[in-house]
PDB file of N, CA and C in Angstrom:
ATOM      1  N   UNK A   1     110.060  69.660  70.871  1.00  0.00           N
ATOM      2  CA  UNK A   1     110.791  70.900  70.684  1.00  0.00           C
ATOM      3  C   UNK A   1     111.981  70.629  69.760  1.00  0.00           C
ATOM      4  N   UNK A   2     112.156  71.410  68.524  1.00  0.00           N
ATOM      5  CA  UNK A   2     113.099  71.221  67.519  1.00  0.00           C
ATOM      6  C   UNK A   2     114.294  71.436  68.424  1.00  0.00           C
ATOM      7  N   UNK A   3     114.806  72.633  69.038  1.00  0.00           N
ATOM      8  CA  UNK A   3     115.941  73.089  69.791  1.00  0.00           C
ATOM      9  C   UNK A   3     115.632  72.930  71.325  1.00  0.00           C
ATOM     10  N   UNK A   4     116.872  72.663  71.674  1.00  0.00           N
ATOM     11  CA  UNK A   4     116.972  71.870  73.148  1.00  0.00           C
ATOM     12  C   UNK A   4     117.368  73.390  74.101  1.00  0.00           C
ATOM     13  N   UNK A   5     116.798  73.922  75.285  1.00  0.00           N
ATOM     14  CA  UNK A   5     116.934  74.890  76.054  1.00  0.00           C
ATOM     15  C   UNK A   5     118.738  75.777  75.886  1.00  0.00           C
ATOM     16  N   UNK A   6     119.654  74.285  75.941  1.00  0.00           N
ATOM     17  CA  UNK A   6     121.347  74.865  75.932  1.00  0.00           C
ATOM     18  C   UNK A   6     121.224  75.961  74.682  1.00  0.00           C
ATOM     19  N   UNK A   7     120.741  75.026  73.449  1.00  0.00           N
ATOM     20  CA  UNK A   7     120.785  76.470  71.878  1.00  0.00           C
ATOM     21  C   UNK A   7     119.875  77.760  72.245  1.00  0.00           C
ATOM     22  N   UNK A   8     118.482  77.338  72.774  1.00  0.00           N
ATOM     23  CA  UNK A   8     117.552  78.489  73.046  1.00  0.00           C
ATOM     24  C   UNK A   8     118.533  79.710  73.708  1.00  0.00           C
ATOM     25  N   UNK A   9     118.881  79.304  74.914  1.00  0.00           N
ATOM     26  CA  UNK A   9     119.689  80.096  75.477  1.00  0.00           C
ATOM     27  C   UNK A   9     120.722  81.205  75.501  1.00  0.00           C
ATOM     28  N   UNK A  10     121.806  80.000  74.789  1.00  0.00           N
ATOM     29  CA  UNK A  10     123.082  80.638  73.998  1.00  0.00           C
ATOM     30  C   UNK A  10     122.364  81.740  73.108  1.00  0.00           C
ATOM     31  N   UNK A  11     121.467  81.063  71.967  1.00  0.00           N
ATOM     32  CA  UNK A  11     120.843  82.117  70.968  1.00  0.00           C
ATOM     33  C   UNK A  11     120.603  83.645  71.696  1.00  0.00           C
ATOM     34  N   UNK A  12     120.060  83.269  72.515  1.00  0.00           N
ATOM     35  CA  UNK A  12     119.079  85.040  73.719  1.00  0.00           C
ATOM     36  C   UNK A  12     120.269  85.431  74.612  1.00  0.00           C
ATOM     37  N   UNK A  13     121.376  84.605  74.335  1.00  0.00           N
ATOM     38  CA  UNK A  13     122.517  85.489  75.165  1.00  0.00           C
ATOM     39  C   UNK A  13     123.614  86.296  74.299  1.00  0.00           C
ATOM     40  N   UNK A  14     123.930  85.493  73.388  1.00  0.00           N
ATOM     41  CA  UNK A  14     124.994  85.388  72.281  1.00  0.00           C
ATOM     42  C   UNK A  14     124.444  86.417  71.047  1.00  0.00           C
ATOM     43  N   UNK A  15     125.861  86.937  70.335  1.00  0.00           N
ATOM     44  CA  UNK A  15     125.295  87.143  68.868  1.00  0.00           C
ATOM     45  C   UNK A  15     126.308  86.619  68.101  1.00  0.00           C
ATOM     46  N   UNK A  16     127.341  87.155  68.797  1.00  0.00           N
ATOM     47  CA  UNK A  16     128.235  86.781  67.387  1.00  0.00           C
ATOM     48  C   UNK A  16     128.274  84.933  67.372  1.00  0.00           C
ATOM     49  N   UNK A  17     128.905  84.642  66.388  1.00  0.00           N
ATOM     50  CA  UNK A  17     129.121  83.415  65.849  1.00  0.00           C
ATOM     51  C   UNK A  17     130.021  82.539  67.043  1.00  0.00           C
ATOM     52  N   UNK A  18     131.093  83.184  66.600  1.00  0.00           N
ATOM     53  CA  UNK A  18     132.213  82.450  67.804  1.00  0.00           C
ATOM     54  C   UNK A  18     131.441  81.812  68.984  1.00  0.00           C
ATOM     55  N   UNK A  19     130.890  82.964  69.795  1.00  0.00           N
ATOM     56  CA  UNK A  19     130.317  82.916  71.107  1.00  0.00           C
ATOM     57  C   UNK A  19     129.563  81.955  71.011  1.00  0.00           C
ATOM     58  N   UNK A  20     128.562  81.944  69.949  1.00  0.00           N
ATOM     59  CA  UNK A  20     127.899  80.487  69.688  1.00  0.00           C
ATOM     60  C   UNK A  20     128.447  79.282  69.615  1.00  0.00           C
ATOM     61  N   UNK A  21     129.153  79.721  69.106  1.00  0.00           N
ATOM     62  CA  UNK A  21     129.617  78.122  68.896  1.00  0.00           C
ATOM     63  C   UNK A  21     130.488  77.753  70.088  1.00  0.00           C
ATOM     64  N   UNK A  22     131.301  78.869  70.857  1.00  0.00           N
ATOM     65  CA  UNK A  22     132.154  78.272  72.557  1.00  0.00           C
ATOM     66  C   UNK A  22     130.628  77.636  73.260  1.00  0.00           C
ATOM     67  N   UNK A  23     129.693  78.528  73.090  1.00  0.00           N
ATOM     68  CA  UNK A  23     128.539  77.718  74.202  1.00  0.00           C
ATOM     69  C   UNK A  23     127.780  76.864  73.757  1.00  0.00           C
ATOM     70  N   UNK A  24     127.760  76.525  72.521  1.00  0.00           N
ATOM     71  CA  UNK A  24     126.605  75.000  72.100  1.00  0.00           C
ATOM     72  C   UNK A  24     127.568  73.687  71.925  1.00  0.00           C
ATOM     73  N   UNK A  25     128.629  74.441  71.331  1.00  0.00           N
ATOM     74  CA  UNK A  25     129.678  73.160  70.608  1.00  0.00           C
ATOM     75  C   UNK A  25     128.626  72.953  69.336  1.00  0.00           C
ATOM     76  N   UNK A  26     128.337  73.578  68.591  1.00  0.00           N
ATOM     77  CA  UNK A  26     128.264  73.642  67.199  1.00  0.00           C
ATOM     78  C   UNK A  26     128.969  74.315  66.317  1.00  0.00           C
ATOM     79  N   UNK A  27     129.040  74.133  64.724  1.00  0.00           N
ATOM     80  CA  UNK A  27     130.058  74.160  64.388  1.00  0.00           C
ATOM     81  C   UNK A  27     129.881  75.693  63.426  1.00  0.00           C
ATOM     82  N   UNK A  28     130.912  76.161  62.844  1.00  0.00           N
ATOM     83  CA  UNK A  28     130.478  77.250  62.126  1.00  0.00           C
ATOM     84  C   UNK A  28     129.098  77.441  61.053  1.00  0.00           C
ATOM     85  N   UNK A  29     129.140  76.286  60.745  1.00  0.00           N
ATOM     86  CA  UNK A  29     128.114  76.283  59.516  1.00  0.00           C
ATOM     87  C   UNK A  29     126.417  75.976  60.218  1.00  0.00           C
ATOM     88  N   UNK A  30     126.754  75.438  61.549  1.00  0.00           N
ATOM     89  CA  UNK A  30     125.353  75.180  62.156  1.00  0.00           C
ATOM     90  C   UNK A  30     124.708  76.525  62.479  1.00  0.00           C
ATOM     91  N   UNK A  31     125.958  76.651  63.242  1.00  0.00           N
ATOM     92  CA  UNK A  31     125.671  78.420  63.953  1.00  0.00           C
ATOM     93  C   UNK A  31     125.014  79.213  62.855  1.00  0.00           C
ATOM     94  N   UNK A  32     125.608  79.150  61.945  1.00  0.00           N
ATOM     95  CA  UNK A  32     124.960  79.970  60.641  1.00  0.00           C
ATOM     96  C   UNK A  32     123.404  80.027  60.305  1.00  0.00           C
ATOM     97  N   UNK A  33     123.586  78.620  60.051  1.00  0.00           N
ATOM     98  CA  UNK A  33     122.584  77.786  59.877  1.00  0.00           C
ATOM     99  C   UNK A  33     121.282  78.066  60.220  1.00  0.00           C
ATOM    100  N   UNK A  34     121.480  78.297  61.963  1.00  0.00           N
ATOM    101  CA  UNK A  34     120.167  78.321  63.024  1.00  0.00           C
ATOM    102  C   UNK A  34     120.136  79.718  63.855  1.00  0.00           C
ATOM    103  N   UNK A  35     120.894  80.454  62.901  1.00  0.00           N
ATOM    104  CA  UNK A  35     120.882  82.236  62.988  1.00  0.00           C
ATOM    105  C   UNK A  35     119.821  82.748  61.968  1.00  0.00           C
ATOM    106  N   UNK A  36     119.709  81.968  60.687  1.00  0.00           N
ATOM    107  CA  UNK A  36     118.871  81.867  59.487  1.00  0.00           C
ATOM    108  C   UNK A  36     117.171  81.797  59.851  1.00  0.00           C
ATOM    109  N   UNK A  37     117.181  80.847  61.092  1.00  0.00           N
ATOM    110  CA  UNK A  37     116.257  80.525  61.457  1.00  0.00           C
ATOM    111  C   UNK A  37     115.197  81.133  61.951  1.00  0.00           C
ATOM    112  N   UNK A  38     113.602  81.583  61.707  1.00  0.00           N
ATOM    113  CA  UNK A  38     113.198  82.275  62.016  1.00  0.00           C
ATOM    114  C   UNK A  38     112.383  82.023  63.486  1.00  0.00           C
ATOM    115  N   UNK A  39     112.357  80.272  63.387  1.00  0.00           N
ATOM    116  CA  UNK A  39     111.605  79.745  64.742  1.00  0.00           C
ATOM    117  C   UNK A  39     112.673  80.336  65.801  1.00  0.00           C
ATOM    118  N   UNK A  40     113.864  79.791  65.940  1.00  0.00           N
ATOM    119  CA  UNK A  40     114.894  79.805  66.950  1.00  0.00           C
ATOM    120  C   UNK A  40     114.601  81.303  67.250  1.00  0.00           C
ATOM    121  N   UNK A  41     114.808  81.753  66.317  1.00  0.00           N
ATOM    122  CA  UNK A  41     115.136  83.473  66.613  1.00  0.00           C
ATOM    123  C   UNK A  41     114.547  84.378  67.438  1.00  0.00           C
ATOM    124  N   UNK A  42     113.134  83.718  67.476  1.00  0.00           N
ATOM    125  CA  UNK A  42     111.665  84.121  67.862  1.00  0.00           C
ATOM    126  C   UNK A  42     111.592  83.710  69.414  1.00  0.00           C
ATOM    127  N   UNK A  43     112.165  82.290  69.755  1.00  0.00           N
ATOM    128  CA  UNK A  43     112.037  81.346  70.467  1.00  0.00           C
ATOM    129  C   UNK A  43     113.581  82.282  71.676  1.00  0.00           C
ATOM    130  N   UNK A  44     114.123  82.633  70.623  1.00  0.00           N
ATOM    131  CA  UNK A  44     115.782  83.231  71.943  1.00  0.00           C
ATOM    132  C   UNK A  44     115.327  84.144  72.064  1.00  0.00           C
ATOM    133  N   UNK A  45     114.812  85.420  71.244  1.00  0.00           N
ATOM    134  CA  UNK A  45     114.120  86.929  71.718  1.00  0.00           C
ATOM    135  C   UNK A  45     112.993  86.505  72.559  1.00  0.00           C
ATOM    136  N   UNK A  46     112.372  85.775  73.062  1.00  0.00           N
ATOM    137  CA  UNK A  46     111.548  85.860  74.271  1.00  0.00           C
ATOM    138  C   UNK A  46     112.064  84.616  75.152  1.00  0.00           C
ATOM    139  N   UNK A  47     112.993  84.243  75.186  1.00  0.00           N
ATOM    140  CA  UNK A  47     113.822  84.029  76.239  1.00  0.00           C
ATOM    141  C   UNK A  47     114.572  85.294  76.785  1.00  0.00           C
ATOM    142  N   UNK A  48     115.205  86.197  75.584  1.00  0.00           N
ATOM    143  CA  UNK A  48     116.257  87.081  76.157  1.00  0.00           C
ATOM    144  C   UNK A  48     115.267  88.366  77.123  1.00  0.00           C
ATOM    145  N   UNK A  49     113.905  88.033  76.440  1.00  0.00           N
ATOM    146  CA  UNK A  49     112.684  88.918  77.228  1.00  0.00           C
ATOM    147  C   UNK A  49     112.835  88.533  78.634  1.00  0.00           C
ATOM    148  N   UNK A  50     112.311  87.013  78.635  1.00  0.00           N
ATOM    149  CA  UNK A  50     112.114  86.708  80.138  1.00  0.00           C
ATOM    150  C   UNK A  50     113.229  86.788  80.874  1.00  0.00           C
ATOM    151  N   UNK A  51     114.861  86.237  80.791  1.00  0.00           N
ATOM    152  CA  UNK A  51     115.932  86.544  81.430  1.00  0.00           C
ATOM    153  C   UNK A  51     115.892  87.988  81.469  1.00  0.00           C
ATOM    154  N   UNK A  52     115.641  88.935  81.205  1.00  0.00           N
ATOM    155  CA  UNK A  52     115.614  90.201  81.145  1.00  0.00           C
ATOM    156  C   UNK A  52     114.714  90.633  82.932  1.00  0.00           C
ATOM    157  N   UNK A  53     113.167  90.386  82.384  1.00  0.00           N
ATOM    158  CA  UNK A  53     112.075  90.385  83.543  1.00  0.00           C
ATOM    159  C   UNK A  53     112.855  89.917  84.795  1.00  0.00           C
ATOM    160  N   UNK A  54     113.151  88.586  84.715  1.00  0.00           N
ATOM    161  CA  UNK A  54     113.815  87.650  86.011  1.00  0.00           C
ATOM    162  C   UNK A  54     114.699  88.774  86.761  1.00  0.00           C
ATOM    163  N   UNK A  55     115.844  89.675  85.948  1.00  0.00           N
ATOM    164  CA  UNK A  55     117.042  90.467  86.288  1.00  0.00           C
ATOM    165  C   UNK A  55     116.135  91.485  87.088  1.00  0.00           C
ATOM    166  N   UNK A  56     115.586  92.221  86.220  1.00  0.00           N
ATOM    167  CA  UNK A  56     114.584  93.527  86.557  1.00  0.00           C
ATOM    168  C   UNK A  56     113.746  93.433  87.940  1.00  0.00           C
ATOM    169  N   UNK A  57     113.247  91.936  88.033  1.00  0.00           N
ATOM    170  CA  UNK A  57     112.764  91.305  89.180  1.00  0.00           C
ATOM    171  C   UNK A  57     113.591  91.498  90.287  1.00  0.00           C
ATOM    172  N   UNK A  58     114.794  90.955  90.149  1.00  0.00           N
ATOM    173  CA  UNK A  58     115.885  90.605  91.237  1.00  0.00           C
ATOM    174  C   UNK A  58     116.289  91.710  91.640  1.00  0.00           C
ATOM    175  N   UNK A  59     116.641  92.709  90.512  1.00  0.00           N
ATOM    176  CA  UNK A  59     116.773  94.197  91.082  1.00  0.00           C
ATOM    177  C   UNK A  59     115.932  94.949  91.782  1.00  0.00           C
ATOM    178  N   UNK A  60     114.434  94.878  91.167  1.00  0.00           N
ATOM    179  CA  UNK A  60     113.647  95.554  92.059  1.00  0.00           C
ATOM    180  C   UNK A  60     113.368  94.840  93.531  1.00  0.00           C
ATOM    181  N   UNK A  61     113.729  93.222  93.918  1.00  0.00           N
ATOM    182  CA  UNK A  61     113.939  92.998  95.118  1.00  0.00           C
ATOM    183  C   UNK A  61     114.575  93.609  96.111  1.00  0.00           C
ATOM    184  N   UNK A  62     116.263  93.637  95.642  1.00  0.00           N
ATOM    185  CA  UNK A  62     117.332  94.824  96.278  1.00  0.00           C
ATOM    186  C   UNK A  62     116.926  95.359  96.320  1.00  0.00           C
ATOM    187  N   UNK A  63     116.225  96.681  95.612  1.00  0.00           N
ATOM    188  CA  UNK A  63     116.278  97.850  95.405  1.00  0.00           C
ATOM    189  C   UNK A  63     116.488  98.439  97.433  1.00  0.00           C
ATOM    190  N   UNK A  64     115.147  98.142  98.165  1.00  0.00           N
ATOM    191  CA  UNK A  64     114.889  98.395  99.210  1.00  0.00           C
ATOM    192  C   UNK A  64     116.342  98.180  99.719  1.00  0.00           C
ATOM    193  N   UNK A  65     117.007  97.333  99.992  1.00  0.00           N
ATOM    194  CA  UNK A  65     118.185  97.276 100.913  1.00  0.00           C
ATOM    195  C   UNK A  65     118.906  98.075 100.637  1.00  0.00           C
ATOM    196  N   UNK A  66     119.584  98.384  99.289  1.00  0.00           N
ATOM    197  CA  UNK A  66     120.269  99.193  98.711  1.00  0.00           C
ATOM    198  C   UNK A  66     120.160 100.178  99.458  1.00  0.00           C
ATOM    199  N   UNK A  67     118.853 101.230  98.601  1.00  0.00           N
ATOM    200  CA  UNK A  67     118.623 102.169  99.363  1.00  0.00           C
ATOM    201  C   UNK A  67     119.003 102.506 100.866  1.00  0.00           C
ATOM    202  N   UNK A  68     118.208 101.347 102.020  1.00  0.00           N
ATOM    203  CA  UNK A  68     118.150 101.591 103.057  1.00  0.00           C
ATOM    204  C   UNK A  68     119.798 101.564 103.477  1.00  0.00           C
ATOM    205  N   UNK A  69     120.758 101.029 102.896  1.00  0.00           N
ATOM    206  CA  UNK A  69     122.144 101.149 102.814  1.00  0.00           C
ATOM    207  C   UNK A  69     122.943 102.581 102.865  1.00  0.00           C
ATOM    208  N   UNK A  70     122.313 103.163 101.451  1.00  0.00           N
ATOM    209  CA  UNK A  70     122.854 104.290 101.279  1.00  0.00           C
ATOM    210  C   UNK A  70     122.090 105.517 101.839  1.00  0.00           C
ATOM    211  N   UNK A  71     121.309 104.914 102.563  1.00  0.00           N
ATOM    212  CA  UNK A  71     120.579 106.135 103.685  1.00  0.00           C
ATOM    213  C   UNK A  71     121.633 106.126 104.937  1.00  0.00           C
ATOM    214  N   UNK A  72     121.848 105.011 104.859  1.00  0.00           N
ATOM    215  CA  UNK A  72     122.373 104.620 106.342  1.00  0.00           C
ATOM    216  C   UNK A  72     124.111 105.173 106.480  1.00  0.00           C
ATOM    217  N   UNK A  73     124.637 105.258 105.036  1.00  0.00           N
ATOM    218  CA  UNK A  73     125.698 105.503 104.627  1.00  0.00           C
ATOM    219  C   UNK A  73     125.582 107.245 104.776  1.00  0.00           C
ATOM    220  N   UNK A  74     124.616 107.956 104.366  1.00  0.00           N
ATOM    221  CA  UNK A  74     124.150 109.343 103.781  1.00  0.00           C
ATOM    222  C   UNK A  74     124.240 109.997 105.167  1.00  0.00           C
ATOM    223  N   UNK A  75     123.716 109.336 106.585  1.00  0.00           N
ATOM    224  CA  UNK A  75     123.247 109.787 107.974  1.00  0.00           C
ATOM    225  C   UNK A  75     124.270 109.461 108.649  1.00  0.00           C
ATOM    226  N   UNK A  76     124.992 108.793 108.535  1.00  0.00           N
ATOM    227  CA  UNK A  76     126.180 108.390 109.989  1.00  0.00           C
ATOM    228  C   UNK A  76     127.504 109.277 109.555  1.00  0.00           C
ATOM    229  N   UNK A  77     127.194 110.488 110.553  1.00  0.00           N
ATOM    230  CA  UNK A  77     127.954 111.086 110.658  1.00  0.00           C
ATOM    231  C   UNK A  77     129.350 111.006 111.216  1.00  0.00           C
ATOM    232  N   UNK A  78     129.874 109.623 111.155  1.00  0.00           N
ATOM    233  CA  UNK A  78     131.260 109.226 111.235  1.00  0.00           C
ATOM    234  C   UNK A  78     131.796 108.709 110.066  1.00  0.00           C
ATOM    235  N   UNK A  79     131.095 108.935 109.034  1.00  0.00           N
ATOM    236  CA  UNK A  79     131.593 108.327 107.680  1.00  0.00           C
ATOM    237  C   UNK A  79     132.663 109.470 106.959  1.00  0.00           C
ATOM    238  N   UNK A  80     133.042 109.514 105.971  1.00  0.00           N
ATOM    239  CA  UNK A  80     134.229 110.456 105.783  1.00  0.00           C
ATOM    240  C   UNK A  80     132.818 111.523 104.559  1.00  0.00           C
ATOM    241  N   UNK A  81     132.751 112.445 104.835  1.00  0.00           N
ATOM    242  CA  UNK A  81     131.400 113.218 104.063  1.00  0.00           C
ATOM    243  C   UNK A  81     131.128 113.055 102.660  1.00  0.00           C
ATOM    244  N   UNK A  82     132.875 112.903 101.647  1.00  0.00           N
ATOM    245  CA  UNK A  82     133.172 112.454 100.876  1.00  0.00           C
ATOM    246  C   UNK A  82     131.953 111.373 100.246  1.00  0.00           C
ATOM    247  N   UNK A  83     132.186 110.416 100.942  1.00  0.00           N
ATOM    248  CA  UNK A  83     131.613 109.219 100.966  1.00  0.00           C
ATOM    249  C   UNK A  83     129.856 109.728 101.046  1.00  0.00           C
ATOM    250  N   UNK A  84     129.770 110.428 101.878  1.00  0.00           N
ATOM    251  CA  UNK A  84     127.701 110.387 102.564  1.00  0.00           C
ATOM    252  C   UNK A  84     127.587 111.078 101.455  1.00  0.00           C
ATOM    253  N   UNK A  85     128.096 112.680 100.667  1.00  0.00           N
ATOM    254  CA  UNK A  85     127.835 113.203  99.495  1.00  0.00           C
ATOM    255  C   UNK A  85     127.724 112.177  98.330  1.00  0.00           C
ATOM    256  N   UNK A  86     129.105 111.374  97.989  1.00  0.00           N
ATOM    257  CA  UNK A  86     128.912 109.950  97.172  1.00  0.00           C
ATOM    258  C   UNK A  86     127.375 108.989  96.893  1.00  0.00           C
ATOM    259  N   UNK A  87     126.625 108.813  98.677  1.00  0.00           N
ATOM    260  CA  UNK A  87     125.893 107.855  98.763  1.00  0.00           C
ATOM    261  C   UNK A  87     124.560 108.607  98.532  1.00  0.00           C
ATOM    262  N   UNK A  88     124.447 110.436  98.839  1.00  0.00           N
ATOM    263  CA  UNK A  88     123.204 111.219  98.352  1.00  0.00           C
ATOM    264  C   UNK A  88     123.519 111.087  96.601  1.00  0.00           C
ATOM    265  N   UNK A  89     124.299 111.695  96.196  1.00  0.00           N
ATOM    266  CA  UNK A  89     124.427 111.857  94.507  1.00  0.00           C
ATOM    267  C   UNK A  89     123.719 110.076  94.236  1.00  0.00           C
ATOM    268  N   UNK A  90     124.150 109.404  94.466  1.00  0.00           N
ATOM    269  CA  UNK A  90     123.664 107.634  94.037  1.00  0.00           C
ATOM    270  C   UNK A  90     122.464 107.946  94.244  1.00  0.00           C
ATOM    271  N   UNK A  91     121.617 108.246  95.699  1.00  0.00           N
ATOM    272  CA  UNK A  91     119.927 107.785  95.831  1.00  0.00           C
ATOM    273  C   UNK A  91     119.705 108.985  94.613  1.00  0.00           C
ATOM    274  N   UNK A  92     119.856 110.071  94.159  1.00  0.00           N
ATOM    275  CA  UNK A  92     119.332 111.119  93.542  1.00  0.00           C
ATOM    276  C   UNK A  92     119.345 110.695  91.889  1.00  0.00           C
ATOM    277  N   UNK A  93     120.859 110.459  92.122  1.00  0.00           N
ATOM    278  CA  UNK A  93     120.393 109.684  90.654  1.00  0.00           C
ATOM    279  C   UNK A  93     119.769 108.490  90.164  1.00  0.00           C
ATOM    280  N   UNK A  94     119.505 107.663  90.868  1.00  0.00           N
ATOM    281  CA  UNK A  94     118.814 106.931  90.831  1.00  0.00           C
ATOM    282  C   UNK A  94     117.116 106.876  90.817  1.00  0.00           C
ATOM    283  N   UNK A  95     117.455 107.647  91.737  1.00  0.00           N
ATOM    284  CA  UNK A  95     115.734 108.292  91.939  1.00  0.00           C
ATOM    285  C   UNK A  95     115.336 109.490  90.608  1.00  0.00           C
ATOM    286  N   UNK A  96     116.071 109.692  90.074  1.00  0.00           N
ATOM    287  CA  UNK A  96     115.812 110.533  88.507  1.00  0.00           C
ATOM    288  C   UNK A  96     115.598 109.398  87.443  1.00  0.00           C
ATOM    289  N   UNK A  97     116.212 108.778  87.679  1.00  0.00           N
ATOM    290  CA  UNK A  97     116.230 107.279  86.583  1.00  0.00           C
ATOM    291  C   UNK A  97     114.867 106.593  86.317  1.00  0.00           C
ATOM    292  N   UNK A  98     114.144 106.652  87.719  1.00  0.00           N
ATOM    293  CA  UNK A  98     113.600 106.064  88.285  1.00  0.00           C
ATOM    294  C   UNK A  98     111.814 106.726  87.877  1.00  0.00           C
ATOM    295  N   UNK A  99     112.105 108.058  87.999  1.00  0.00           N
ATOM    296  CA  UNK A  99     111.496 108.638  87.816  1.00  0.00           C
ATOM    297  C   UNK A  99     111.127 109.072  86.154  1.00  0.00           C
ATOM    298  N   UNK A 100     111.937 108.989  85.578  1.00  0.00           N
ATOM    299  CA  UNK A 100     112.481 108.920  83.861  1.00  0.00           C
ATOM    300  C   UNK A 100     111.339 107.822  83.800  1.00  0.00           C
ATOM    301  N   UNK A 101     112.033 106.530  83.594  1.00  0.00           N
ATOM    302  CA  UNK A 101     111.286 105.321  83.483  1.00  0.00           C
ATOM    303  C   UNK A 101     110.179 105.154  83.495  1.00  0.00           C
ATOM    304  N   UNK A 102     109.577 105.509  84.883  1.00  0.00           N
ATOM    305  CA  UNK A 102     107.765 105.664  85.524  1.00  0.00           C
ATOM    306  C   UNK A 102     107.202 106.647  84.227  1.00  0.00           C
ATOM    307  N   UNK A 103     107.554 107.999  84.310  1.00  0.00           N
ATOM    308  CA  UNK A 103     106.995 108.343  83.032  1.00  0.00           C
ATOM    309  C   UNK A 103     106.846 107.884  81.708  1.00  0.00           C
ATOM    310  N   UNK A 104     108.186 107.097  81.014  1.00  0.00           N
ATOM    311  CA  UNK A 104     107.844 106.584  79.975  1.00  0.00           C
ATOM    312  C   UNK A 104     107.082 105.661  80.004  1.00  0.00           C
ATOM    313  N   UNK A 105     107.156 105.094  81.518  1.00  0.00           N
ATOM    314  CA  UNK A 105     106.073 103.844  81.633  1.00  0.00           C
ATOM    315  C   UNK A 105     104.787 104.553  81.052  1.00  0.00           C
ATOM    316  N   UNK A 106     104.067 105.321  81.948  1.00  0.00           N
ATOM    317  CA  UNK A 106     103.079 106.046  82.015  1.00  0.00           C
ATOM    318  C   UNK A 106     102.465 106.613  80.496  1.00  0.00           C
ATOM    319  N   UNK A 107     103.505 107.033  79.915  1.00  0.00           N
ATOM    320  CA  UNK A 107     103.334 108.067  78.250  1.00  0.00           C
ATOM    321  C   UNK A 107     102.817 106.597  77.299  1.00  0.00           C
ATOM    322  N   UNK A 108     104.004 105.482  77.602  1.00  0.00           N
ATOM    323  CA  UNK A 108     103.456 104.205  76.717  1.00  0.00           C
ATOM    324  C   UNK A 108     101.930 103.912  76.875  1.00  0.00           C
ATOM    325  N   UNK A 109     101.924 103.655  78.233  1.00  0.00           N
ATOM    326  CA  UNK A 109     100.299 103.049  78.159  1.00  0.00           C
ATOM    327  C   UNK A 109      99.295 103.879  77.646  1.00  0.00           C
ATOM    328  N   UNK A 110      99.009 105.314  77.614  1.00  0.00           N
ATOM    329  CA  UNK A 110      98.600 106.084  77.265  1.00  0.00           C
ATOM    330  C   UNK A 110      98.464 106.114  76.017  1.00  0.00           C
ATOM    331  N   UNK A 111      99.924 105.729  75.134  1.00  0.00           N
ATOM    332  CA  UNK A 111      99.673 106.112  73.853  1.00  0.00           C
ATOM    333  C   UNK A 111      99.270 104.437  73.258  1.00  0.00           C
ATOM    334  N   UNK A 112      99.163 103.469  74.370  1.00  0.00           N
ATOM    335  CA  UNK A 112      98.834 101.661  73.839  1.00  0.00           C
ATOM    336  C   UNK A 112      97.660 101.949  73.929  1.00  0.00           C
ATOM    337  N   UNK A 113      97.287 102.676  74.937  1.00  0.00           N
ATOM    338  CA  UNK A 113      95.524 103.098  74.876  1.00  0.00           C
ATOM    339  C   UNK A 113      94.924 104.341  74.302  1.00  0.00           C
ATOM    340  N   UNK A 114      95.477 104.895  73.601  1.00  0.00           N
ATOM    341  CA  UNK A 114      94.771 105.510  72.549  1.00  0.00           C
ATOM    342  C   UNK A 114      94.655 105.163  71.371  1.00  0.00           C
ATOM    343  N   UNK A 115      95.603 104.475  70.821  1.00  0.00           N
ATOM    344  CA  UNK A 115      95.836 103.580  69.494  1.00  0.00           C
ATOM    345  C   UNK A 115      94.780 101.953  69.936  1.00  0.00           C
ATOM    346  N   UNK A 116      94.721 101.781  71.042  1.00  0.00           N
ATOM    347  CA  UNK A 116      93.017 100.368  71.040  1.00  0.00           C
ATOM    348  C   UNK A 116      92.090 101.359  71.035  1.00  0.00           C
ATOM    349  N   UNK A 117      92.043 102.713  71.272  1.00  0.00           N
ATOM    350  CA  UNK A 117      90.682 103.055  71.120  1.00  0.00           C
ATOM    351  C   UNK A 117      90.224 103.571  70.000  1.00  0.00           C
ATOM    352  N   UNK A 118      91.241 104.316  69.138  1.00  0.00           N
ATOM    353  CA  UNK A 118      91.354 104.280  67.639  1.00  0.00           C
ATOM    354  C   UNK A 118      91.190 103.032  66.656  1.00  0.00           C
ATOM    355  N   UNK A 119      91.757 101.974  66.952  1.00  0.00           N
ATOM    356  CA  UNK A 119      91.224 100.688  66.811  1.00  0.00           C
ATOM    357  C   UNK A 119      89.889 100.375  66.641  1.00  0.00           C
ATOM    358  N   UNK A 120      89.460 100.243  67.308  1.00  0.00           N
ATOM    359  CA  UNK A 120      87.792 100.285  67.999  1.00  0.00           C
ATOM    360  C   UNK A 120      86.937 101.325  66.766  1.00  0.00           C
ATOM    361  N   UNK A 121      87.864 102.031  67.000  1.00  0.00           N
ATOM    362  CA  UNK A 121      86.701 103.065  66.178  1.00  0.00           C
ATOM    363  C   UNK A 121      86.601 102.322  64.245  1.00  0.00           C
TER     364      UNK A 121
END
């Protein structure tokens, strides 16, 4: 491997220069250098993919507690209402977000699978 995981990294976290160079300890002209680069570049955008997945992962783990949190927050009627209105507006918007997303999920594959079947043809 030309670049060692520390540059991969920095690269899929970092853009500007500076930042590069506080996290590799390389120098202005390297940073430059291996910004130029089309392997690295390729190599940090599907790192910054997978750190991405990993997050998305971890969130959709929570997700359940969360929720079951702000249900629990939404129903106990000793909470100040303030607050249970607070913890409905959160599941609602969230659950619109949520719902947003699933569709574009849904519209993409649709239109990934009409363009392979146009393909085909």
């Amino acid at each position: 491997m030309k670049y060692g995981e520390k540059i991969i990294t920095a690269f899929a976290i970092y853009h500007r220069t500076v930042d590069l160079m506080k996290a590799t300890g390389l120098s202005k002209g390297t940073v430059v250098k291996y910004k130029k680069d089309s392997e690295l570049m390729e190599l940090a955008g599907q790192r910054r993919k997978e750190m991405l997945q990993t997050a998305v992962h971890k969130m959709e783990h929570e997700l359940y507690n969360t929720v079951q949190t702000l249900c629990r927050i939404r129903d106990d009627k000793s909470v100040n209402p303030q607050v249970r209105v607070s913890a409905s507006n959160t599941l609602l918007n969230h659950f619109h977000s949520l719902k947003v997303t699933l569709e574009f999920e849904d519209r993409i594959e649709a239109l990934e699978k009409a363009e392979e079947e146009r393909n085909r043809e």
